[in-house]
N, C-alpha and C. Protein backbone atom coordinates (compact mmCIF):
# COMPACT_ATOMS: atom_id res chain seq x y z
N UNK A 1 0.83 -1.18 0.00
CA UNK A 1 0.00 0.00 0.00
C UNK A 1 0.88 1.25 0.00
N UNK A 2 0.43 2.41 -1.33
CA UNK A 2 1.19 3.00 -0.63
C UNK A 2 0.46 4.51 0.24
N UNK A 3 1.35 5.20 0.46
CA UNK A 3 0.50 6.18 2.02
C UNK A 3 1.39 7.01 1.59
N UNK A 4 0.26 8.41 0.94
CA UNK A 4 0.70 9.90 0.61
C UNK A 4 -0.10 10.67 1.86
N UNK A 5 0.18 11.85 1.99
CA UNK A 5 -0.33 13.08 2.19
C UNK A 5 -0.29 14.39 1.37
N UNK A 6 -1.21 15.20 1.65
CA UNK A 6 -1.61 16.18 0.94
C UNK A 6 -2.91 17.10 1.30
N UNK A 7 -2.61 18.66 1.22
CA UNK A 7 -3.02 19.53 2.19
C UNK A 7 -4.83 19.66 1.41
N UNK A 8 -5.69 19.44 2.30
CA UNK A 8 -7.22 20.09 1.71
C UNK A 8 -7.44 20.78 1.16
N UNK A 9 -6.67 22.08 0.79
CA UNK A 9 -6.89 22.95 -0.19
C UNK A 9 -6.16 22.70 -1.63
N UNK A 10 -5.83 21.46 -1.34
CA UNK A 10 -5.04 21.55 -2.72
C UNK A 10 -6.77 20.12 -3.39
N UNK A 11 -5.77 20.29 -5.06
CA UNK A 11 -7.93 19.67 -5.76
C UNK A 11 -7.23 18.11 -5.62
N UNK A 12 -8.37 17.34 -5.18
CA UNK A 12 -8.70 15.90 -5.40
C UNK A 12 -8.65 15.57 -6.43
N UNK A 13 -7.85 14.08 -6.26
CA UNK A 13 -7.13 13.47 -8.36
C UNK A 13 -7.11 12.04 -8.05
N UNK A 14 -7.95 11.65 -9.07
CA UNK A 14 -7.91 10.18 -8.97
C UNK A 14 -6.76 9.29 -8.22
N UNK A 15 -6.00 9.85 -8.51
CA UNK A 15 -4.45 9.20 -8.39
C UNK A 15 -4.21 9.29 -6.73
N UNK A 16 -5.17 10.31 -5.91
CA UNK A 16 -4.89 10.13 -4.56
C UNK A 16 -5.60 8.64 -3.94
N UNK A 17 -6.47 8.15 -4.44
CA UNK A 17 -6.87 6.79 -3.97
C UNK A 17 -8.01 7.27 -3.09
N UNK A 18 -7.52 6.16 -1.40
CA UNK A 18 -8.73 6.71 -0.70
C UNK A 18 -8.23 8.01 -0.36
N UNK A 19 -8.98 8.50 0.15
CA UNK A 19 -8.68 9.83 0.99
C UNK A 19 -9.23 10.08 1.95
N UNK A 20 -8.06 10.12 3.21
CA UNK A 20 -8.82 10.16 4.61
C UNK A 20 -8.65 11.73 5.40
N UNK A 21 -9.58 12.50 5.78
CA UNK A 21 -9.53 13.49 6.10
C UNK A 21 -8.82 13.16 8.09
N UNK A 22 -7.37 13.91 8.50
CA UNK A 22 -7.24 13.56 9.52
C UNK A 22 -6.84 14.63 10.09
N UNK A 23 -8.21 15.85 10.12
CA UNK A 23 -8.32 16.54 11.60
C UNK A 23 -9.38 16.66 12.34
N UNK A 24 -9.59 17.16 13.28
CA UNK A 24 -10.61 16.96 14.19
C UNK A 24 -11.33 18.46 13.18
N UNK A 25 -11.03 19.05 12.86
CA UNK A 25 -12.36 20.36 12.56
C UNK A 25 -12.06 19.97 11.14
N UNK A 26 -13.60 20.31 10.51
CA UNK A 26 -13.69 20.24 9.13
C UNK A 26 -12.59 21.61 8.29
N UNK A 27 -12.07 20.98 7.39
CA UNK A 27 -11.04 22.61 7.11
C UNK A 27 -11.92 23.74 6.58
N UNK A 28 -11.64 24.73 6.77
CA UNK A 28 -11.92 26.01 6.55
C UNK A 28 -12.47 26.64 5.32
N UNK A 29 -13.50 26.62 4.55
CA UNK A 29 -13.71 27.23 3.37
C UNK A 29 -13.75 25.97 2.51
N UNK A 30 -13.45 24.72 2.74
CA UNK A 30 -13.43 23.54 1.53
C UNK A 30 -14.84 23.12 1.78
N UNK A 31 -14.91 22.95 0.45
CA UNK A 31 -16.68 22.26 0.02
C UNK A 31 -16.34 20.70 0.44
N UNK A 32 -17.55 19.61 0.88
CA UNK A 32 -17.26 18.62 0.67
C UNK A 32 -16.81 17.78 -0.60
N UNK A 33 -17.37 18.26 -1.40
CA UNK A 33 -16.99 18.37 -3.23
C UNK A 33 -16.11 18.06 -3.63
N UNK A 34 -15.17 19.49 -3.38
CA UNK A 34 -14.15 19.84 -3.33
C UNK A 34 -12.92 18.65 -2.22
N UNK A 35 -13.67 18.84 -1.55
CA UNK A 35 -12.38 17.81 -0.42
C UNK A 35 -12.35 16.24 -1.08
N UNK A 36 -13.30 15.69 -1.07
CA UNK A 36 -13.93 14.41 -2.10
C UNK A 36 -13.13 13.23 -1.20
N UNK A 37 -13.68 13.49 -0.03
CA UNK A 37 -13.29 12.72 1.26
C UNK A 37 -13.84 11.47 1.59
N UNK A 38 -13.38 10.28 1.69
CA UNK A 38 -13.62 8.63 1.79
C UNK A 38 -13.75 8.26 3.23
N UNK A 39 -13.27 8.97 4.09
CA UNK A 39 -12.87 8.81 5.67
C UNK A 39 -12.93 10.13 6.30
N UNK A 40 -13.68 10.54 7.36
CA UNK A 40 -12.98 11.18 7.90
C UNK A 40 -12.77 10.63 9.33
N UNK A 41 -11.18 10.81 9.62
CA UNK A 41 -10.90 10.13 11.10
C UNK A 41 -10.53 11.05 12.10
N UNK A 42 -11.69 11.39 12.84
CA UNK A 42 -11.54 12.72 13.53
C UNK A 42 -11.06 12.33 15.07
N UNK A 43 -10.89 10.71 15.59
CA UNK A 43 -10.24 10.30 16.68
C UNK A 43 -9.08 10.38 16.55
N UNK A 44 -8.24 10.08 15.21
CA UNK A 44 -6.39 10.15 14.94
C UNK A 44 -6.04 11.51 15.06
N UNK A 45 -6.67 12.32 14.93
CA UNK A 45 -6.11 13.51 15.22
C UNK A 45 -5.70 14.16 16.29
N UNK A 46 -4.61 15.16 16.62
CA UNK A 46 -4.34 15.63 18.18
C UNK A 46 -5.64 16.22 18.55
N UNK A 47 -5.78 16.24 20.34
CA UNK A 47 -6.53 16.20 20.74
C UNK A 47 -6.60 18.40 20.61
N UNK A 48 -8.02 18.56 20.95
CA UNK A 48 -7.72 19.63 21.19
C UNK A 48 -6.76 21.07 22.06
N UNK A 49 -6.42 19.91 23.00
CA UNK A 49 -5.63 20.83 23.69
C UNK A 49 -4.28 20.91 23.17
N UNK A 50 -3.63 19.44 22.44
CA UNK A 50 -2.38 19.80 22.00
C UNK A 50 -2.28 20.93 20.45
N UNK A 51 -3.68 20.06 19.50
CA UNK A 51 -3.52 21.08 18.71
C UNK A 51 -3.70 22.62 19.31
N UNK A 52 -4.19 23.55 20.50
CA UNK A 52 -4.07 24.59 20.65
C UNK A 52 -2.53 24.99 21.25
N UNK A 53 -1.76 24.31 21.88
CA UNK A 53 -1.00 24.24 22.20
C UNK A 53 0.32 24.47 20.97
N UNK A 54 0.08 23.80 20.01
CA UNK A 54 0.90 23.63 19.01
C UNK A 54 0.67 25.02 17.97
N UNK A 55 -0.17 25.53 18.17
CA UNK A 55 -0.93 26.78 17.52
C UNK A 55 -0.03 27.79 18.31
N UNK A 56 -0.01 28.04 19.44
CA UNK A 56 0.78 28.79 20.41
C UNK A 56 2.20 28.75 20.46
N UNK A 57 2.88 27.66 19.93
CA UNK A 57 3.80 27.45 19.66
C UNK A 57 4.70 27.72 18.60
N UNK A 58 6.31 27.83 18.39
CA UNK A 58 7.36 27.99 17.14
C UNK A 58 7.55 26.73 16.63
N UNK A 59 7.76 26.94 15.50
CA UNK A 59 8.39 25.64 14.62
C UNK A 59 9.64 25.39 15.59
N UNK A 60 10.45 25.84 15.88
CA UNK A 60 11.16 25.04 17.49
C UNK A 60 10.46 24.26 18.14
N UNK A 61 9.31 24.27 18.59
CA UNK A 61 8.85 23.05 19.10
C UNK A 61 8.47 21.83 18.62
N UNK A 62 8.80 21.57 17.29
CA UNK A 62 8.25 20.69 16.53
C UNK A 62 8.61 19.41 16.88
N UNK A 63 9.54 19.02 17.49
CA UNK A 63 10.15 18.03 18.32
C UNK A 63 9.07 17.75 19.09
N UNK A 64 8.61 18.89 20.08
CA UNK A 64 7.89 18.25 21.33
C UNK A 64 6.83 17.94 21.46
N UNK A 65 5.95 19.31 20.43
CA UNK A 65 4.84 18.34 19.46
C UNK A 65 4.79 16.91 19.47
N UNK A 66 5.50 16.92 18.42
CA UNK A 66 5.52 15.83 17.48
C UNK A 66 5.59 14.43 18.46
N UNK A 67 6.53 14.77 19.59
CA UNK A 67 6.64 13.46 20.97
C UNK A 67 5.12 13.22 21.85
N UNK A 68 4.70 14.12 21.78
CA UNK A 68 3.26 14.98 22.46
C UNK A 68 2.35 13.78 21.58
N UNK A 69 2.23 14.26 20.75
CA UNK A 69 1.31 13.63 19.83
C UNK A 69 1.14 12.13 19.57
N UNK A 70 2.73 11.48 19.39
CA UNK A 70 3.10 10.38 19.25
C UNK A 70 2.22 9.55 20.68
N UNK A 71 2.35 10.21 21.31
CA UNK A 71 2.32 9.70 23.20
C UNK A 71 0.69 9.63 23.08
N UNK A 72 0.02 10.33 22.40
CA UNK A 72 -1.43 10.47 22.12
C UNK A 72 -1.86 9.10 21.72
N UNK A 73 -1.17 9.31 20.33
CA UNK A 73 -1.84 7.88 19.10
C UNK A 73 -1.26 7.06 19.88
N UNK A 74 -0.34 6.65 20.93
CA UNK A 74 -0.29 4.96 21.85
C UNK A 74 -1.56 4.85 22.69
N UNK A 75 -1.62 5.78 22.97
CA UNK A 75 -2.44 5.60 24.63
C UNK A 75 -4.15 6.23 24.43
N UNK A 76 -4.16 7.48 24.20
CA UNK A 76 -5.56 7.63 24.25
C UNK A 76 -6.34 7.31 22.70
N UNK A 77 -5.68 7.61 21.89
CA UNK A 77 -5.90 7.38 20.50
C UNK A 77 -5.80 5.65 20.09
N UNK A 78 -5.09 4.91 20.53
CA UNK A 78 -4.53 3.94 20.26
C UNK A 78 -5.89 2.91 19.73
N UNK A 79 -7.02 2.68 20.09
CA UNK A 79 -7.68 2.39 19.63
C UNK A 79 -8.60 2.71 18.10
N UNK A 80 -8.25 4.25 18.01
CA UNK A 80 -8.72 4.71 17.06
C UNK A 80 -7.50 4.43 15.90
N UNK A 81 -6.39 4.72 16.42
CA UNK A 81 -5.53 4.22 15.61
C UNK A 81 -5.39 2.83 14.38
N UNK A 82 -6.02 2.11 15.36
CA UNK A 82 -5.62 0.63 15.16
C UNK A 82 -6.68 0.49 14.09
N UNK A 83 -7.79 0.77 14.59
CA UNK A 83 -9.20 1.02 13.30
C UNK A 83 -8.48 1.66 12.07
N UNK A 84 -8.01 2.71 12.04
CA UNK A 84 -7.82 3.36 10.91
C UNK A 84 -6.56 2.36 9.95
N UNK A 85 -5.63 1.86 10.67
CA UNK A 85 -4.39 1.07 9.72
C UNK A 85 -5.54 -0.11 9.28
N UNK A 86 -6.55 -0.44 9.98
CA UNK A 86 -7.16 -2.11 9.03
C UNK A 86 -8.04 -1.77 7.84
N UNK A 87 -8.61 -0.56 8.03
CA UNK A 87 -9.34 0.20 7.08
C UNK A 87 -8.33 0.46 6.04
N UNK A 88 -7.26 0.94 6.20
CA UNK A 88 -6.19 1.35 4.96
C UNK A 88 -5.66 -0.01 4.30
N UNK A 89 -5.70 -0.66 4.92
CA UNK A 89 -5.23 -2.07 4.38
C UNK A 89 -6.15 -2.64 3.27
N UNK A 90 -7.25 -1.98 3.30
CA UNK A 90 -8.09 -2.42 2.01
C UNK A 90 -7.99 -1.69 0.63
N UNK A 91 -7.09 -0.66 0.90
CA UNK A 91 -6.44 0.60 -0.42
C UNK A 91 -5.28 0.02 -0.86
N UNK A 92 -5.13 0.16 -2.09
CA UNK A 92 -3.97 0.29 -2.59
C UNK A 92 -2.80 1.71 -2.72
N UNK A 93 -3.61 2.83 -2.57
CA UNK A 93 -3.22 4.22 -2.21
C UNK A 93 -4.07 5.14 -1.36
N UNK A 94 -3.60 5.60 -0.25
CA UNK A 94 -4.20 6.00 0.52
C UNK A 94 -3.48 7.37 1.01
N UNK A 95 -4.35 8.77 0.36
CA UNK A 95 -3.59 10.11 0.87
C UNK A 95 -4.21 10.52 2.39
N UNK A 96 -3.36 10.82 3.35
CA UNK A 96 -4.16 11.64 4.76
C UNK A 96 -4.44 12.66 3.87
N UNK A 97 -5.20 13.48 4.56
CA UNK A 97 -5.78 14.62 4.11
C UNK A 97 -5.58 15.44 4.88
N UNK A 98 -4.68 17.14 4.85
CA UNK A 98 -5.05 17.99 6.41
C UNK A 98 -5.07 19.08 5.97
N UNK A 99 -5.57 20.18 7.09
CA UNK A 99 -5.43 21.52 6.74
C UNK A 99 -4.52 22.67 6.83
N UNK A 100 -3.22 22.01 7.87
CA UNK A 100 -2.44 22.60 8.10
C UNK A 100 -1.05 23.62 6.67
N UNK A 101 -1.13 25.02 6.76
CA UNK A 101 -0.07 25.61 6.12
C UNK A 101 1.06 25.07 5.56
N UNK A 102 1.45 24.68 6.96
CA UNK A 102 2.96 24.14 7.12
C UNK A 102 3.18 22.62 6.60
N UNK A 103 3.76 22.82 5.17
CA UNK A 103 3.75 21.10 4.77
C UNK A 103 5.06 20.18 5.66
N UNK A 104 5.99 21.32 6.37
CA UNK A 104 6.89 20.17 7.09
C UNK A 104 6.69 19.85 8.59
N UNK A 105 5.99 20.81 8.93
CA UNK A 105 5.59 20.81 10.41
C UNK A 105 4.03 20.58 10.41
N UNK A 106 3.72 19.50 10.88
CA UNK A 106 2.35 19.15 10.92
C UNK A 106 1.74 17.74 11.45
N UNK A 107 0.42 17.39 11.84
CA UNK A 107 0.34 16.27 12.41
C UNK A 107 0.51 14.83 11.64
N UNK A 108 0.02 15.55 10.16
CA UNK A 108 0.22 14.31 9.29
C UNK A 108 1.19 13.42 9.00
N UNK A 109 2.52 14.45 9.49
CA UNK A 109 3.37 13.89 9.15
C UNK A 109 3.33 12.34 10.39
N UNK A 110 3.50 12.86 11.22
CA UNK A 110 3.34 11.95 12.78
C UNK A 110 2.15 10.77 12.19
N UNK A 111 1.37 11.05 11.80
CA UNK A 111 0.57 10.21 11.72
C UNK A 111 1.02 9.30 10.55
N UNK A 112 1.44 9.73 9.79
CA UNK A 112 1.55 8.73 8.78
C UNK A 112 2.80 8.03 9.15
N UNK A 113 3.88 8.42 9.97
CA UNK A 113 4.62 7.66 10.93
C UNK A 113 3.84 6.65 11.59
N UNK A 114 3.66 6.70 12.22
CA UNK A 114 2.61 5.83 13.70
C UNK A 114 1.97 4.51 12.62
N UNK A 115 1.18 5.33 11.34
CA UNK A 115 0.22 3.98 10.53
C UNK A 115 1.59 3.08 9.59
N UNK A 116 2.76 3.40 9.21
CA UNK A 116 3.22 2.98 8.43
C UNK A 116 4.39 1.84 9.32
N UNK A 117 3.97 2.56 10.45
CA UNK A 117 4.70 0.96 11.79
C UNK A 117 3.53 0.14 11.67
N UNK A 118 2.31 0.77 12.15
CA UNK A 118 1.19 -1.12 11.99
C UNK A 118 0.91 -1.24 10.82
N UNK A 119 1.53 -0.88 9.47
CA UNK A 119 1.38 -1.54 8.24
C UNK A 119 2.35 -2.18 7.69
């Protein structure tokens, strides 16, 4: 399988496969249409307090984030987690979907870490 990402505002293309939307708020200004979303997994995502936290924060923290988060998808997420890698296992291409600016600093990245260990 393979496992892309790619930001919600950019347009939906065959070639992304499934497409799983992975934040907790619907993004900003995108039509459902437009997003052309297969999943949305609004448990894999940081919880609200880290994503506000991470909002408050410098790309210097991206480390602690990113450990923050990790510590999430074991323990409180970990169930939701586990759902989402058996679901992907039925794709042959599977893009996360997010809304974040920042294509190097972001949760997706973490996440598609975390799913590509239970795959």
């Amino acid at each position: 399988m393979e496992l892309r990402r790619k930001r919600a505002y950019d347009t939906a293309e065959q070639a992304d496969g499934f497409r799983v939307l992975v934040d907790r708020l619907w993004p900003r200004g995108v039509s459902k249409e437009h997003a052309a979303i297969d999943l949305w997994s609004k448990d894999t995502a940081p919880s609200p307090e880290l994503r506000k936290d991470w909002h408050a924060a410098s790309d210097d923290d991206w480390g602690v984030y990113a450990e923050h988060y990790r510590a999430e998808l074991a323990n409180e997420s970990a169930g939701a987690l586990d759902e989402l890698a058996a679901e992907l296992k039925h794709h042959d291409v599977v893009t996360l979907v997010y809304a974040a600016h920042d294509e190097r600093h972001n949760h997706a990245i973490v996440l598609e870490a975390a799913l590509r260990e239970l795959l």
